[in-house]
PDB file of N, CA and C in Angstrom:
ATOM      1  N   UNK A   1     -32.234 -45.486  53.247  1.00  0.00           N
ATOM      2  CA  UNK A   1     -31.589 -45.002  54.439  1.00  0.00           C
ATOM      3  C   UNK A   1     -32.330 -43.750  54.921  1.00  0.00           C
ATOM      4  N   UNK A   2     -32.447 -43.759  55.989  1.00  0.00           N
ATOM      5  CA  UNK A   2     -33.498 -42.432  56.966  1.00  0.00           C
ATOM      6  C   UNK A   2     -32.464 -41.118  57.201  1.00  0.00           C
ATOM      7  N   UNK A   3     -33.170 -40.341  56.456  1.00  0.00           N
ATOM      8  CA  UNK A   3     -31.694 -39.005  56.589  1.00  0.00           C
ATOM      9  C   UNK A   3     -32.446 -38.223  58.037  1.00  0.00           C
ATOM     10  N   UNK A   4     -30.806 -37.838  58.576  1.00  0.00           N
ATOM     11  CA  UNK A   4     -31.314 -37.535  59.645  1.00  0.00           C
ATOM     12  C   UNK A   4     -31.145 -36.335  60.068  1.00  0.00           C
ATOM     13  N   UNK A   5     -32.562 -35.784  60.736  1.00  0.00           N
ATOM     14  CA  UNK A   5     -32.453 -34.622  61.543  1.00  0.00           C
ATOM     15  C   UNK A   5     -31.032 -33.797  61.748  1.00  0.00           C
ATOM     16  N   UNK A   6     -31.037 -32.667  61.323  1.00  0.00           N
ATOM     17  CA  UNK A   6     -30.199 -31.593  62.298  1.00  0.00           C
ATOM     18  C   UNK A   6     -30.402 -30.288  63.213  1.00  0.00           C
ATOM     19  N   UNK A   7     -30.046 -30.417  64.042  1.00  0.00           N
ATOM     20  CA  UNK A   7     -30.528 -29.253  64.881  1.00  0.00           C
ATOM     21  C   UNK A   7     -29.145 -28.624  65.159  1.00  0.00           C
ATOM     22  N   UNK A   8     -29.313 -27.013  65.489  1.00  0.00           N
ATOM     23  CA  UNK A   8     -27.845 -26.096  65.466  1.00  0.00           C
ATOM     24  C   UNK A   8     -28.460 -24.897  66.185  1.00  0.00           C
ATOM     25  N   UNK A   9     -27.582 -24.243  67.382  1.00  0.00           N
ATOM     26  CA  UNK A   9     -28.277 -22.758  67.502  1.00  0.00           C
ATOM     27  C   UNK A   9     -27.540 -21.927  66.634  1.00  0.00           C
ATOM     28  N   UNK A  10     -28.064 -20.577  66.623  1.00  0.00           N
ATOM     29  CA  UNK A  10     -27.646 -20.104  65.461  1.00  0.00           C
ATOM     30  C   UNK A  10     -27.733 -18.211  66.523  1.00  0.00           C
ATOM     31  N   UNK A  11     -26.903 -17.934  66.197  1.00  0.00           N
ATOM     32  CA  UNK A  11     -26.842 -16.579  67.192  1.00  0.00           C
ATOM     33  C   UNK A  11     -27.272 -15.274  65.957  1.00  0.00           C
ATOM     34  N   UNK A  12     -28.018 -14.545  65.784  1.00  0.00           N
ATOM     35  CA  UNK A  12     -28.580 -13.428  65.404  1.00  0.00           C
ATOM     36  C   UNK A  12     -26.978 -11.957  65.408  1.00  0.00           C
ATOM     37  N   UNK A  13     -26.402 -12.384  64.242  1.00  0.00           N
ATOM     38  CA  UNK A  13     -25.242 -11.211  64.468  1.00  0.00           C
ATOM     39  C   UNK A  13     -25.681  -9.608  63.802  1.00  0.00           C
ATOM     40  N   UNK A  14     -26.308  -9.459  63.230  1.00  0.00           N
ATOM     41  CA  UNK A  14     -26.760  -8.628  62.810  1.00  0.00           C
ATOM     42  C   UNK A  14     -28.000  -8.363  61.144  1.00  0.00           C
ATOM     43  N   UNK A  15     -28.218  -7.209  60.889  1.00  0.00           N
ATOM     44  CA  UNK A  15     -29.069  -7.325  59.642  1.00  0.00           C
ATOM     45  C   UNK A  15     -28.331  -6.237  58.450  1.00  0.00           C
ATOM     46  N   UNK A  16     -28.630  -6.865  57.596  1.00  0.00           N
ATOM     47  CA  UNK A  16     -28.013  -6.084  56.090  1.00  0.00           C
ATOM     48  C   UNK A  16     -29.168  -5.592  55.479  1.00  0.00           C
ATOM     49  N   UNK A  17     -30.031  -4.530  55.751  1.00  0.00           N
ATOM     50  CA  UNK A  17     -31.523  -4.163  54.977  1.00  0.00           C
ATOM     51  C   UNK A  17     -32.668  -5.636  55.264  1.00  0.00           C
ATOM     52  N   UNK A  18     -33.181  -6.477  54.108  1.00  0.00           N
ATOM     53  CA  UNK A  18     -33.735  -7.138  54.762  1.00  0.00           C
ATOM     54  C   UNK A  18     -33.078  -8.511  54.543  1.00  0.00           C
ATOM     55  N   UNK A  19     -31.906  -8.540  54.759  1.00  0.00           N
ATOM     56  CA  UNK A  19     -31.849 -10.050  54.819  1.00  0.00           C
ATOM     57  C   UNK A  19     -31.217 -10.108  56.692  1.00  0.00           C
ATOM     58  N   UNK A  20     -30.786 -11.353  56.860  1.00  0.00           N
ATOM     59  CA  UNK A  20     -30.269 -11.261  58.676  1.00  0.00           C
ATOM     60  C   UNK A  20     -29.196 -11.850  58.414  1.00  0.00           C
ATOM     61  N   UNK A  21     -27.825 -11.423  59.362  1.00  0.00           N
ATOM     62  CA  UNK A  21     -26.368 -12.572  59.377  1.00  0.00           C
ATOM     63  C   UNK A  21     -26.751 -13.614  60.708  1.00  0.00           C
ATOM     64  N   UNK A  22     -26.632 -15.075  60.288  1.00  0.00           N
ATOM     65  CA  UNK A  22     -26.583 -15.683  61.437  1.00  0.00           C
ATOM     66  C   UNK A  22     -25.342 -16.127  61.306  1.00  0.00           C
ATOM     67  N   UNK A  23     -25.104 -16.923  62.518  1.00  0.00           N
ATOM     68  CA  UNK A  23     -23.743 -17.247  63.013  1.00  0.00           C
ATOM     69  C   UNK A  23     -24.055 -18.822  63.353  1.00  0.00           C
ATOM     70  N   UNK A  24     -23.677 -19.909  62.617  1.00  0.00           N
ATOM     71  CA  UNK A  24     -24.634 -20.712  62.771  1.00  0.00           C
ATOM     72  C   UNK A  24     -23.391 -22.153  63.883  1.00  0.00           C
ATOM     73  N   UNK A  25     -23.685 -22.945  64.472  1.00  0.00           N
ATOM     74  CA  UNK A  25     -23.249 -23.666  65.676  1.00  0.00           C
ATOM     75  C   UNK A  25     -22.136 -23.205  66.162  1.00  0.00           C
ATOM     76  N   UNK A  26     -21.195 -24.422  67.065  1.00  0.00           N
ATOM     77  CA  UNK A  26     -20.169 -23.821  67.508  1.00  0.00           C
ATOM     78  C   UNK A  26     -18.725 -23.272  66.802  1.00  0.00           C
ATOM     79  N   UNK A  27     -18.760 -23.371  66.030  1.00  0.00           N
ATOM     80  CA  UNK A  27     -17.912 -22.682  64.734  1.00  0.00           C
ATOM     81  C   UNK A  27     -18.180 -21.148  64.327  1.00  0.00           C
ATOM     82  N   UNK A  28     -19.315 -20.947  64.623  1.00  0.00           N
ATOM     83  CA  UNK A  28     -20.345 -19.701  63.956  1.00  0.00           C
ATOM     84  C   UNK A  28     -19.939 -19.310  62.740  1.00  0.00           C
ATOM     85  N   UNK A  29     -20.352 -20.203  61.826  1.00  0.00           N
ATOM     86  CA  UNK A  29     -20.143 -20.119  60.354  1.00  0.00           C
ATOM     87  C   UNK A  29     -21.198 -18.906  60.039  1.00  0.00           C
ATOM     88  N   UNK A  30     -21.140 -17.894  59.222  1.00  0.00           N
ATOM     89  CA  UNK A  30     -21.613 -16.967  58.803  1.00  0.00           C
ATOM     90  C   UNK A  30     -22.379 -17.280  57.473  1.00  0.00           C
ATOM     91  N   UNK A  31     -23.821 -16.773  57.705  1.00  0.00           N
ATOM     92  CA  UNK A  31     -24.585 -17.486  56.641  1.00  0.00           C
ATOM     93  C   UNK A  31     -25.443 -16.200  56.671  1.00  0.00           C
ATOM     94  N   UNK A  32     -25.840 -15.828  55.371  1.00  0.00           N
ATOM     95  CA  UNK A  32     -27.114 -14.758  55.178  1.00  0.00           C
ATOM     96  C   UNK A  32     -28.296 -15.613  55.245  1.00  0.00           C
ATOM     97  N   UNK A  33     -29.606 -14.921  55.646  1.00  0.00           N
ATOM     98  CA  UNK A  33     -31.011 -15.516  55.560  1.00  0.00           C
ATOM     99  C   UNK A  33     -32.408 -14.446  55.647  1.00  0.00           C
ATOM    100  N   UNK A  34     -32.754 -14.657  54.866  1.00  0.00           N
ATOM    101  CA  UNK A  34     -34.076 -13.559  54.554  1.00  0.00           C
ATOM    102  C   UNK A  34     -34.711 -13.352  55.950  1.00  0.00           C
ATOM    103  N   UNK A  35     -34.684 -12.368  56.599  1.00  0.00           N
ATOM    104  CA  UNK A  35     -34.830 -11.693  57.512  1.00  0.00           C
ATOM    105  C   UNK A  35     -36.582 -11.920  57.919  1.00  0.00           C
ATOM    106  N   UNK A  36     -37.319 -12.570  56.386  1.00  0.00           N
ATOM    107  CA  UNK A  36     -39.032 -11.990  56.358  1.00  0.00           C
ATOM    108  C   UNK A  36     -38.936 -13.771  56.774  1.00  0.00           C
ATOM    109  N   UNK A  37     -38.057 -14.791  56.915  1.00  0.00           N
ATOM    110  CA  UNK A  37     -38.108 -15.528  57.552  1.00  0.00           C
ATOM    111  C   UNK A  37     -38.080 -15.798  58.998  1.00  0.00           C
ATOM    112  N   UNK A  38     -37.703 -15.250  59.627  1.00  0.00           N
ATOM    113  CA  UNK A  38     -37.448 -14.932  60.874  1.00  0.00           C
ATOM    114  C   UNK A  38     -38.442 -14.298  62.076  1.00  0.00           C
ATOM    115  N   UNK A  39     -38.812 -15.396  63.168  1.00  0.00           N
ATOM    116  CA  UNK A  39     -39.266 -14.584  63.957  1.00  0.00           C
ATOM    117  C   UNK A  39     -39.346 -12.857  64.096  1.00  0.00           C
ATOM    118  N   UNK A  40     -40.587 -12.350  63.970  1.00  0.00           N
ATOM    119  CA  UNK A  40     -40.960 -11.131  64.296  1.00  0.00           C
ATOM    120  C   UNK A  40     -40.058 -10.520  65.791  1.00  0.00           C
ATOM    121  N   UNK A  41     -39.652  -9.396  65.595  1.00  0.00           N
ATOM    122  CA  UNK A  41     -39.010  -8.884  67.381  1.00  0.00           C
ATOM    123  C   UNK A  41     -37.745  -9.358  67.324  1.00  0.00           C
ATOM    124  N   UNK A  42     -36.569  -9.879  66.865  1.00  0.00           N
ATOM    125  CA  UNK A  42     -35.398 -10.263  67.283  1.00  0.00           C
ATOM    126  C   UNK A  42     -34.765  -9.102  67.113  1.00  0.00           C
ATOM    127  N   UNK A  43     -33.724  -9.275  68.449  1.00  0.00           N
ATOM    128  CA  UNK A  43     -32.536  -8.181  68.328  1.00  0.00           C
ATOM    129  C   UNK A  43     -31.438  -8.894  68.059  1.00  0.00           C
ATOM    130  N   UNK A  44     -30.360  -8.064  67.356  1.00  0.00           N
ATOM    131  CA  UNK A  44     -29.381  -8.330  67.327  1.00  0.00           C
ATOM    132  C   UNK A  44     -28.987  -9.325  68.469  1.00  0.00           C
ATOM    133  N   UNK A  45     -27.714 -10.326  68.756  1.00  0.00           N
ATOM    134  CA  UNK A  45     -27.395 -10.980  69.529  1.00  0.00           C
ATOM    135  C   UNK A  45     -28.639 -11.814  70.355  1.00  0.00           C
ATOM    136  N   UNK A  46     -29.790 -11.814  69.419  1.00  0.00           N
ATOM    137  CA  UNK A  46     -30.493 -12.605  70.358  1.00  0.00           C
ATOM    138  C   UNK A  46     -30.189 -14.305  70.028  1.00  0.00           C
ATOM    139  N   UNK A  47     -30.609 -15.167  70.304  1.00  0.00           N
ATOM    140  CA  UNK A  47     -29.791 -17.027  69.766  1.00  0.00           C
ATOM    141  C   UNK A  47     -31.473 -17.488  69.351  1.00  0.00           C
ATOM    142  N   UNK A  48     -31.255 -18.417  68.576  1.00  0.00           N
ATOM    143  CA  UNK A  48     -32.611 -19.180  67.594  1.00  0.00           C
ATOM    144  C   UNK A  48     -31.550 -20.807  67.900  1.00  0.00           C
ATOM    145  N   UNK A  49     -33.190 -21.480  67.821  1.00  0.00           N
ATOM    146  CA  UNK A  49     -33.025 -23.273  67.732  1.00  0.00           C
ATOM    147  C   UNK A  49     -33.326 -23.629  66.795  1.00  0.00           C
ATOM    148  N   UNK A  50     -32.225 -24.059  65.353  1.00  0.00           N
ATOM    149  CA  UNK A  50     -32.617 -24.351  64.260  1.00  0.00           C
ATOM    150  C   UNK A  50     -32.623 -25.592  63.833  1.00  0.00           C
ATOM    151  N   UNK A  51     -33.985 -26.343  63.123  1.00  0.00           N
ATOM    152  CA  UNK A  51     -34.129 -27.713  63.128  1.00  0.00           C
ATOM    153  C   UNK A  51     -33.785 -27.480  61.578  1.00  0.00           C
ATOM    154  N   UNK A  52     -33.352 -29.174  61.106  1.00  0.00           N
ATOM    155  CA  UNK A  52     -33.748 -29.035  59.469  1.00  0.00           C
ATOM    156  C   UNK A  52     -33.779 -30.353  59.759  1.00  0.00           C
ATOM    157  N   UNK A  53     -35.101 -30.994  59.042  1.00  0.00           N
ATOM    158  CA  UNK A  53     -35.341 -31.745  58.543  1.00  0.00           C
ATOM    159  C   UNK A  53     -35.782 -32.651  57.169  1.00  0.00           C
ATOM    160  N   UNK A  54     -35.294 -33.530  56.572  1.00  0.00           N
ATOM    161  CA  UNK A  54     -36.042 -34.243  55.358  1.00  0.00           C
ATOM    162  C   UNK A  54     -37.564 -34.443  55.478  1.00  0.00           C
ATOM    163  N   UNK A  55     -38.098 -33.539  54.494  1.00  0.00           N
ATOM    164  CA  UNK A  55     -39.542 -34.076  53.900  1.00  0.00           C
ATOM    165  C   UNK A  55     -39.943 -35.468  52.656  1.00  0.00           C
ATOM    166  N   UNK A  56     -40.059 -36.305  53.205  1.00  0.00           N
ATOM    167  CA  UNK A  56     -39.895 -37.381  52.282  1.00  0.00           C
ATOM    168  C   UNK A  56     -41.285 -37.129  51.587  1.00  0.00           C
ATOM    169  N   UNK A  57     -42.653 -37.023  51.970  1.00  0.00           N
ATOM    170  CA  UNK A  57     -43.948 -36.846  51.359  1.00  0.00           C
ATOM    171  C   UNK A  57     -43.783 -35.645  50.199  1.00  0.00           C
ATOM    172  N   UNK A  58     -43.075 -34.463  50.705  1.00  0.00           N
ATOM    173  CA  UNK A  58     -42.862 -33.151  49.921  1.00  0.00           C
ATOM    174  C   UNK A  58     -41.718 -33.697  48.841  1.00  0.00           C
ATOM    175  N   UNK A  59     -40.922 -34.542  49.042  1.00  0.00           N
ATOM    176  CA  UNK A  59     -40.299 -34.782  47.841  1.00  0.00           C
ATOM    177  C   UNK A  59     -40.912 -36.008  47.105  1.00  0.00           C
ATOM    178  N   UNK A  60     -41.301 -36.855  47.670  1.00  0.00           N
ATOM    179  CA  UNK A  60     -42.003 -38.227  46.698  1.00  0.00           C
ATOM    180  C   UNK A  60     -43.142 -37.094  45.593  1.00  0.00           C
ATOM    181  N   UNK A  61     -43.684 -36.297  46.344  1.00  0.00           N
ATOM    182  CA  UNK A  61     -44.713 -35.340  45.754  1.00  0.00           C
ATOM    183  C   UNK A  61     -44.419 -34.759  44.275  1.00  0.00           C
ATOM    184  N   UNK A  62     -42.830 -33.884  44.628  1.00  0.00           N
ATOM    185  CA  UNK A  62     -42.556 -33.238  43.540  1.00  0.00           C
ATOM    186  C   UNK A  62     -42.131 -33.877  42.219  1.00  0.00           C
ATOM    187  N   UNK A  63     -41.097 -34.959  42.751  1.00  0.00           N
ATOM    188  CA  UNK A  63     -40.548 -35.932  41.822  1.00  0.00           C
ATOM    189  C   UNK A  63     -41.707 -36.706  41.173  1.00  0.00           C
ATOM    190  N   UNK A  64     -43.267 -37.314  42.034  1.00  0.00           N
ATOM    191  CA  UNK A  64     -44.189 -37.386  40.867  1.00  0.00           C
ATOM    192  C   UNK A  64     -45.104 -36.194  40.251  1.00  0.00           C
ATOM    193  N   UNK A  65     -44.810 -35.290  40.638  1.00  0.00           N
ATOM    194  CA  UNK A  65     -44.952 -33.919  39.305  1.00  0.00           C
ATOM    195  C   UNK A  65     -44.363 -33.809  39.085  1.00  0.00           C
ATOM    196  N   UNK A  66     -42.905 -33.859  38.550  1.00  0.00           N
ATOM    197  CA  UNK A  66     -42.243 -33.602  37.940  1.00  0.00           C
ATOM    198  C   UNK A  66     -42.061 -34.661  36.382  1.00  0.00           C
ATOM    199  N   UNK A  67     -42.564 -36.057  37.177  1.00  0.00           N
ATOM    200  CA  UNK A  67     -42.625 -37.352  35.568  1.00  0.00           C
ATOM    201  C   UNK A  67     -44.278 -36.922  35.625  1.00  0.00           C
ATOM    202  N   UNK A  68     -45.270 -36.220  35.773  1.00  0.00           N
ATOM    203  CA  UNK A  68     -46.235 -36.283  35.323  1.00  0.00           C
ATOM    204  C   UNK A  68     -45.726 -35.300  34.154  1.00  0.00           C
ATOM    205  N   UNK A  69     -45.075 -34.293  34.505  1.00  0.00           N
ATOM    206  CA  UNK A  69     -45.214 -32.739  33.257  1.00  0.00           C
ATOM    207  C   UNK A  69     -44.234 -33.676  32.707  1.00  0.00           C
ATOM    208  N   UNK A  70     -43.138 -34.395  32.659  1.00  0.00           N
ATOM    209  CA  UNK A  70     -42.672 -35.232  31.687  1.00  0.00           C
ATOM    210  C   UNK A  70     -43.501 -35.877  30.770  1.00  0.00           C
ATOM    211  N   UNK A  71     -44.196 -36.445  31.232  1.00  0.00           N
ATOM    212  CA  UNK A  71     -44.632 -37.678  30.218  1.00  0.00           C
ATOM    213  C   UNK A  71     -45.943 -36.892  29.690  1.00  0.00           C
ATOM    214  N   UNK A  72     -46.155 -35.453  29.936  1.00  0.00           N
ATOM    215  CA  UNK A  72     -47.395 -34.333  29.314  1.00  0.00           C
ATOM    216  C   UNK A  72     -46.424 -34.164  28.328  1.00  0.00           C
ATOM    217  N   UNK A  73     -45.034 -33.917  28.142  1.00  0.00           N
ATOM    218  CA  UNK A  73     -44.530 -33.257  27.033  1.00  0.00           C
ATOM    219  C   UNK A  73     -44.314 -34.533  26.063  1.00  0.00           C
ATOM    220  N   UNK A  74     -43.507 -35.373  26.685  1.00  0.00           N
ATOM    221  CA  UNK A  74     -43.443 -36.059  25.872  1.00  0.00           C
ATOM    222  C   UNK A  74     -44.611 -36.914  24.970  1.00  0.00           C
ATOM    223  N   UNK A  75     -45.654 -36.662  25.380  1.00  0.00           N
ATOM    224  CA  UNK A  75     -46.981 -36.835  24.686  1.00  0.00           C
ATOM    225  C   UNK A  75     -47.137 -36.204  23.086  1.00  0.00           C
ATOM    226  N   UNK A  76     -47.014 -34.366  24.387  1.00  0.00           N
ATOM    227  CA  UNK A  76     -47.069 -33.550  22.992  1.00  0.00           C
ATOM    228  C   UNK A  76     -46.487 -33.556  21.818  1.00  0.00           C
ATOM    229  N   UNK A  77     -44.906 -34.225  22.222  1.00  0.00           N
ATOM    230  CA  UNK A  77     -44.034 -34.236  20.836  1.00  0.00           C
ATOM    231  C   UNK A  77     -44.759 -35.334  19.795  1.00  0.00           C
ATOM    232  N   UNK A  78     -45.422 -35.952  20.109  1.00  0.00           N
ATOM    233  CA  UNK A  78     -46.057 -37.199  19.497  1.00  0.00           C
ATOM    234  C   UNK A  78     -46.710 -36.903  18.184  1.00  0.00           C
TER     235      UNK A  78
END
């Protein structure tokens, strides 16, 4: 099954040192986020277009490193 895309604006409520509060769709659920993520220059109350998407290549990737260092250990116990 194809997981799908989400997109949300997310309104810029303020900063706590370096992390940022966003306010995220029409609910404005309150979420912290590392600030050194974030566009350079935002002010307070400024709004962001936030995508998230599934990496299927970045995960097929990890999951086969992850049974490669498996089957390295389980070697070693040998």
């Amino acid at each position: 099954m194809a997981k799908e895309t989400v997109k949300m604006a997310a309104c810029l409520d303020r900063y706590e040192g370096r992390k940022a509060v966003l306010l995220l769709g029409d609910d404005e659920k309150s979420v912290v986020f590392p600030a050194k993520y974030l566009p350079e220059g935002l002010d307070e109350g400024d709004w962001l277009n936030i995508t998230v998407e599934y990496d299927e290549a970045a995960t097929e990737a990890a999951g086969d490193e992850a049974a490669a260092l498996l089957a390295e250990l389980r070697r070693d116990d040998d």
